[in-house]
PDB file of N, CA and C in Angstrom:
ATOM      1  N   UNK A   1       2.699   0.932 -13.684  1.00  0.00           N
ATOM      2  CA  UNK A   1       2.302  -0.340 -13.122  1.00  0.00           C
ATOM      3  C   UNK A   1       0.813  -0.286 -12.801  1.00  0.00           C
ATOM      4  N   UNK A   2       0.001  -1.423 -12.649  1.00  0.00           N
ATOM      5  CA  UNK A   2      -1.409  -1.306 -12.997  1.00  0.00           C
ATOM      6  C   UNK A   2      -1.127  -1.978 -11.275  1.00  0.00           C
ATOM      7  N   UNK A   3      -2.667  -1.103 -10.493  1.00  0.00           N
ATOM      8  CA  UNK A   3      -2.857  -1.253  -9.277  1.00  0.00           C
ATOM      9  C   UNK A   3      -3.640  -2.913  -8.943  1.00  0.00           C
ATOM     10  N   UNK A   4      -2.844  -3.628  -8.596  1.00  0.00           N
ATOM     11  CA  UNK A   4      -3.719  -4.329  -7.605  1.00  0.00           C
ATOM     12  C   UNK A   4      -3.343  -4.973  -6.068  1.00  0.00           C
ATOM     13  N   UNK A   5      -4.167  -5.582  -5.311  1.00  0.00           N
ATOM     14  CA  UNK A   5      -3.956  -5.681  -4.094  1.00  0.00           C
ATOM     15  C   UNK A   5      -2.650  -5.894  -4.281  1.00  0.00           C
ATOM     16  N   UNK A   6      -2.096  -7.412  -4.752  1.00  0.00           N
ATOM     17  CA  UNK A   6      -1.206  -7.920  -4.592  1.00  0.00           C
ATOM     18  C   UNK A   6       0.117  -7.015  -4.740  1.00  0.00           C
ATOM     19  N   UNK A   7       0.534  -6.093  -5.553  1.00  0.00           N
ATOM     20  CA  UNK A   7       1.197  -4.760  -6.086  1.00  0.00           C
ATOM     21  C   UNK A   7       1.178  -4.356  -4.792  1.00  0.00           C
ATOM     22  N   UNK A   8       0.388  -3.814  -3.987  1.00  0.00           N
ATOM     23  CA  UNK A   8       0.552  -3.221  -2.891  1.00  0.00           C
ATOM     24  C   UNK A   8       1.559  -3.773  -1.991  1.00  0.00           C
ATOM     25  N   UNK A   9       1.748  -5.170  -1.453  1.00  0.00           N
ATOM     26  CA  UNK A   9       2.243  -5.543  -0.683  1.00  0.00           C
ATOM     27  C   UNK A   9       3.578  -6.196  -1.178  1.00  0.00           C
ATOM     28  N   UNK A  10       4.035  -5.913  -2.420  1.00  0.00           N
ATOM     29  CA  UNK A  10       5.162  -6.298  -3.280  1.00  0.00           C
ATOM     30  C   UNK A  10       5.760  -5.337  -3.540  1.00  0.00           C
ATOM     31  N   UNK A  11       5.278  -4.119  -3.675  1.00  0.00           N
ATOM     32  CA  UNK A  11       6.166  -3.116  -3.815  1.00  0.00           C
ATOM     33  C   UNK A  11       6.088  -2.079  -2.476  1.00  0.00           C
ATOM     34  N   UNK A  12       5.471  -2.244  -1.251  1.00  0.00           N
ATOM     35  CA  UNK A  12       5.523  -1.677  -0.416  1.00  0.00           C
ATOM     36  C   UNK A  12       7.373  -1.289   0.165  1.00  0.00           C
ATOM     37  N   UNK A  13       7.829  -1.996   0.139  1.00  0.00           N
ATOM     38  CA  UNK A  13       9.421  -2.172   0.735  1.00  0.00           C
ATOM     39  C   UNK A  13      10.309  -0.675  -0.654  1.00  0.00           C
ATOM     40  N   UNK A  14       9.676  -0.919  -1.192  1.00  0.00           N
ATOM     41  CA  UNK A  14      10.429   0.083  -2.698  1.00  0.00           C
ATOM     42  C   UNK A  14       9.790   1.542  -2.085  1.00  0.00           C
ATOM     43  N   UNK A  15       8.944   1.786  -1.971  1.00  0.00           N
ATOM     44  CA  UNK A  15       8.351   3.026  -1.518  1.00  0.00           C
ATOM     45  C   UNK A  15       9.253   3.643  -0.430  1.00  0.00           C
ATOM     46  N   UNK A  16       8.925   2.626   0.649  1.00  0.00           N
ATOM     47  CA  UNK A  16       9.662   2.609   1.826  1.00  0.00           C
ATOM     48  C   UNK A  16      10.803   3.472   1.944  1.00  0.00           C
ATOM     49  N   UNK A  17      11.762   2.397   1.077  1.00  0.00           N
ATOM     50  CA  UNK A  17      13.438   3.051   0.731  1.00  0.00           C
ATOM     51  C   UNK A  17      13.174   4.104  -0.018  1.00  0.00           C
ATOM     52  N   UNK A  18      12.632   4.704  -0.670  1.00  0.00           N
ATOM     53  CA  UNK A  18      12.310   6.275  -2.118  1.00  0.00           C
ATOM     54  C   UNK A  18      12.178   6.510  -1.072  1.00  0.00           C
ATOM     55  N   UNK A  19      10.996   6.773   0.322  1.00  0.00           N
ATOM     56  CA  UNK A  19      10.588   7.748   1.322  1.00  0.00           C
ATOM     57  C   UNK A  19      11.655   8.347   2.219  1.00  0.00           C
ATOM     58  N   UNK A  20      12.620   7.233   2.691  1.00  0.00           N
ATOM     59  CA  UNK A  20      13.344   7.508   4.022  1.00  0.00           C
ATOM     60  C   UNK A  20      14.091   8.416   3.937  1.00  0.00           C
ATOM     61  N   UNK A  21      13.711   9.201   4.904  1.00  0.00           N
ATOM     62  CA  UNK A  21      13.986   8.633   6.241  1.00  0.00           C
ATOM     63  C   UNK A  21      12.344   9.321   6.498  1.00  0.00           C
ATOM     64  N   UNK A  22      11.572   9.293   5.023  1.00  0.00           N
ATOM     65  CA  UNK A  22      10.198   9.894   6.192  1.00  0.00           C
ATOM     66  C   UNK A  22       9.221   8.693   5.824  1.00  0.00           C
ATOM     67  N   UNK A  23       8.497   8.130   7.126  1.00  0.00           N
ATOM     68  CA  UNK A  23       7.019   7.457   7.324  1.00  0.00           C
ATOM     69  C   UNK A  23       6.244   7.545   5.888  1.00  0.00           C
ATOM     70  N   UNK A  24       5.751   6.406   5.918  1.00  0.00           N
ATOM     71  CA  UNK A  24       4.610   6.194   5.322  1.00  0.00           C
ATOM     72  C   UNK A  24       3.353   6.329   6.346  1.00  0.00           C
ATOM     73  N   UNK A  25       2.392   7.496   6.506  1.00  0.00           N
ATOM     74  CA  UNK A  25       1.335   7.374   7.749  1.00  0.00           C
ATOM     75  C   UNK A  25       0.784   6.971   7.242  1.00  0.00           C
ATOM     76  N   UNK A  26       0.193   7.522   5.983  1.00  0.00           N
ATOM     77  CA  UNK A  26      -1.156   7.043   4.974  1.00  0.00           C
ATOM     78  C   UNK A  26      -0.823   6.762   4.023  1.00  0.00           C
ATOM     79  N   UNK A  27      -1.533   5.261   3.031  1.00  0.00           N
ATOM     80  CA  UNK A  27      -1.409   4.854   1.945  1.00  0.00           C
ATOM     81  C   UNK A  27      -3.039   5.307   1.592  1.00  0.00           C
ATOM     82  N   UNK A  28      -2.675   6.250   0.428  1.00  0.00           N
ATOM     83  CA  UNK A  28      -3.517   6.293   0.074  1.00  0.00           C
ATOM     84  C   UNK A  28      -3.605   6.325  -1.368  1.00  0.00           C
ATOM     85  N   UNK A  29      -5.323   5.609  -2.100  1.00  0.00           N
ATOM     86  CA  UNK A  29      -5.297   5.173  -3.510  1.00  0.00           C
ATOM     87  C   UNK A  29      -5.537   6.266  -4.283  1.00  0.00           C
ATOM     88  N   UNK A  30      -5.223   6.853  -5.015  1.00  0.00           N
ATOM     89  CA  UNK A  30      -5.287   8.077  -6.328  1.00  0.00           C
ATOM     90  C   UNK A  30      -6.071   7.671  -7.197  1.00  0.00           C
ATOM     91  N   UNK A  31      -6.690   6.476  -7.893  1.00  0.00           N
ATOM     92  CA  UNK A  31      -7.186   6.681  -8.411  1.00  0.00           C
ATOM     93  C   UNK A  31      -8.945   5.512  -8.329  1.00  0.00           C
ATOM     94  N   UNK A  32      -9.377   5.474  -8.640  1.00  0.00           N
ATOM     95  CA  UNK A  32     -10.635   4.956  -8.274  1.00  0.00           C
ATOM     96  C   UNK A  32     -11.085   3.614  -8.719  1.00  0.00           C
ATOM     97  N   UNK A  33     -10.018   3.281  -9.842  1.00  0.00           N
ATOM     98  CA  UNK A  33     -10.272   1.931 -10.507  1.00  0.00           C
ATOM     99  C   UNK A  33      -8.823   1.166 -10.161  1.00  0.00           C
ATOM    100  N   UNK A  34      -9.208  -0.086  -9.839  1.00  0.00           N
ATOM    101  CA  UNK A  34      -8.488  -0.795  -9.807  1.00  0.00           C
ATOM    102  C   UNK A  34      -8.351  -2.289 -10.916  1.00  0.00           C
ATOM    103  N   UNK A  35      -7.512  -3.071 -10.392  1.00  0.00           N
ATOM    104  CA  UNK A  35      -7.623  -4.689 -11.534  1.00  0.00           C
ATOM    105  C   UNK A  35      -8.032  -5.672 -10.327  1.00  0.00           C
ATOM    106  N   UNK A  36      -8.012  -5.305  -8.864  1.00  0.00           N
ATOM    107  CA  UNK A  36      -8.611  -5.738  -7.646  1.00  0.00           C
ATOM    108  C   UNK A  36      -9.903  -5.419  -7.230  1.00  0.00           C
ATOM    109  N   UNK A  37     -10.513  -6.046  -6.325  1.00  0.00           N
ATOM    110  CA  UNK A  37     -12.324  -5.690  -6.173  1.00  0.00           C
ATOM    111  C   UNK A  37     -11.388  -4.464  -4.909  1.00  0.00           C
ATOM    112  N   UNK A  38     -12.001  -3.586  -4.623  1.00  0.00           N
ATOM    113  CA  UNK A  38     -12.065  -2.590  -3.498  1.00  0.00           C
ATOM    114  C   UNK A  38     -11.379  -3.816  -1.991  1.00  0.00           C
ATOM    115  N   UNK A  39     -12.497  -4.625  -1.834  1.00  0.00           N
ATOM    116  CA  UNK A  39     -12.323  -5.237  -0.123  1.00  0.00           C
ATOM    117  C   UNK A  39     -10.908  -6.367  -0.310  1.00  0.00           C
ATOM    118  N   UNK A  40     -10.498  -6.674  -1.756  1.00  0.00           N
ATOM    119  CA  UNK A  40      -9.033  -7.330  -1.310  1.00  0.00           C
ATOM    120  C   UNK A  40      -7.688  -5.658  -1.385  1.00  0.00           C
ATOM    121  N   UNK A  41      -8.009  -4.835  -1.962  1.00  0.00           N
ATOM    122  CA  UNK A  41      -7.110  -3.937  -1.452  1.00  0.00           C
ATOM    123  C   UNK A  41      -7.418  -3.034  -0.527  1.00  0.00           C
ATOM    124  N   UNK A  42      -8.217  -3.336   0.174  1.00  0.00           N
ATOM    125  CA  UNK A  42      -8.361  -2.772   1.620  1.00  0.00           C
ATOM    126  C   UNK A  42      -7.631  -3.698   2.369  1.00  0.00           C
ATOM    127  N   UNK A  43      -7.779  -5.148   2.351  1.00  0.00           N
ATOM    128  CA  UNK A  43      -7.162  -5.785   3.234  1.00  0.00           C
ATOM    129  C   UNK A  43      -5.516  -5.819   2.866  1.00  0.00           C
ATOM    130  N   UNK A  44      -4.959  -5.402   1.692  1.00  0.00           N
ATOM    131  CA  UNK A  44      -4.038  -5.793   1.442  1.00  0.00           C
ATOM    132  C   UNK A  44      -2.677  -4.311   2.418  1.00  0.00           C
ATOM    133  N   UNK A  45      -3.663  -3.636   2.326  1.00  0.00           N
ATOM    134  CA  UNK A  45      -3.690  -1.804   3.113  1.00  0.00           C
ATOM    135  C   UNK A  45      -3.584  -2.437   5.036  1.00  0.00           C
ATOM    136  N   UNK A  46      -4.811  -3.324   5.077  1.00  0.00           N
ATOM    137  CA  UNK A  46      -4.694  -3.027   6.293  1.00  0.00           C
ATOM    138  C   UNK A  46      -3.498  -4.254   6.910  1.00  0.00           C
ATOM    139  N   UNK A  47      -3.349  -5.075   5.827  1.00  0.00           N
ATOM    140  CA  UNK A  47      -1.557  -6.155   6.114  1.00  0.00           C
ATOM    141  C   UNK A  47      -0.583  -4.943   6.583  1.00  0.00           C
ATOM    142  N   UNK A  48      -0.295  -3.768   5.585  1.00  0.00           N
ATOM    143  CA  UNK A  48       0.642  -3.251   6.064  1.00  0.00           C
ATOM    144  C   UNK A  48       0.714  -2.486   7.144  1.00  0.00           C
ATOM    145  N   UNK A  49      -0.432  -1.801   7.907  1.00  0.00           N
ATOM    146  CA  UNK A  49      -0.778  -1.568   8.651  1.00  0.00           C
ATOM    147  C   UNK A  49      -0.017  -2.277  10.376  1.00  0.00           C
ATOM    148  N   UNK A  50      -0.784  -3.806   9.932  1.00  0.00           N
ATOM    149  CA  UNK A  50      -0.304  -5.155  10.701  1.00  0.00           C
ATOM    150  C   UNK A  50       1.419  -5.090  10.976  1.00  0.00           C
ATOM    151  N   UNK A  51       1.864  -4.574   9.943  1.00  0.00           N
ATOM    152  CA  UNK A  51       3.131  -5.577   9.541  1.00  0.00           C
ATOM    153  C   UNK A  51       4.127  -4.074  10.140  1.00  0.00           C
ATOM    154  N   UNK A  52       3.998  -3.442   9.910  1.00  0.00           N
ATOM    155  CA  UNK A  52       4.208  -1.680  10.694  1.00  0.00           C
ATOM    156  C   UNK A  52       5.045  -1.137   9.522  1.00  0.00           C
ATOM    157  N   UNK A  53       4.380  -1.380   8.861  1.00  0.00           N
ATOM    158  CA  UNK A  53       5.076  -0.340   7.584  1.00  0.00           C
ATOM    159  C   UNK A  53       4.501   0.440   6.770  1.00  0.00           C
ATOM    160  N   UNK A  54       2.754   1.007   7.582  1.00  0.00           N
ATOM    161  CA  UNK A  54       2.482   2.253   7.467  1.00  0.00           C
ATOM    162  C   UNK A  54       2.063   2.647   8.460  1.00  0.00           C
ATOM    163  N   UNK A  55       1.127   3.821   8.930  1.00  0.00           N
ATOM    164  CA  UNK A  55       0.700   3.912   9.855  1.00  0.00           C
ATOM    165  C   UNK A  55       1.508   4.581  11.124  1.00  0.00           C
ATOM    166  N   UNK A  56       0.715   5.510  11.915  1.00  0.00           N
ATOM    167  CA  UNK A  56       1.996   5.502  12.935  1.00  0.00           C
ATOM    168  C   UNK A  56       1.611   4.932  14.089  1.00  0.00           C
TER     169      UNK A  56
END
């Protein structure tokens, strides 16, 4: 799947369930290019943040 903001916050819930029963603390990006500018998938990072489904 090709990274962009929107991807982030659509497949966040799928991760989630693969992880449990362990936290997501840090989302972090692997690779350096995206199909998003950098500052909409930062914000799309710091939604989940907001929303408590990363982060501790």
């Amino acid at each position: 799947m090709f990274r962009t903001a929107s991807n982030i916050l659509k497949t966040i819930d799928q991760r989630i369930e693969a992880l449990t029963p362990y936290p997501i603390d840090l989302y972090q990006v692997h690779q350096p290019w995206g199909y998003s500018n950098e500052k909409a998938e930062m914000e799309a990072m710091a939604k989940l943040v907001e929303e408590k489904k990363t982060g501790i």
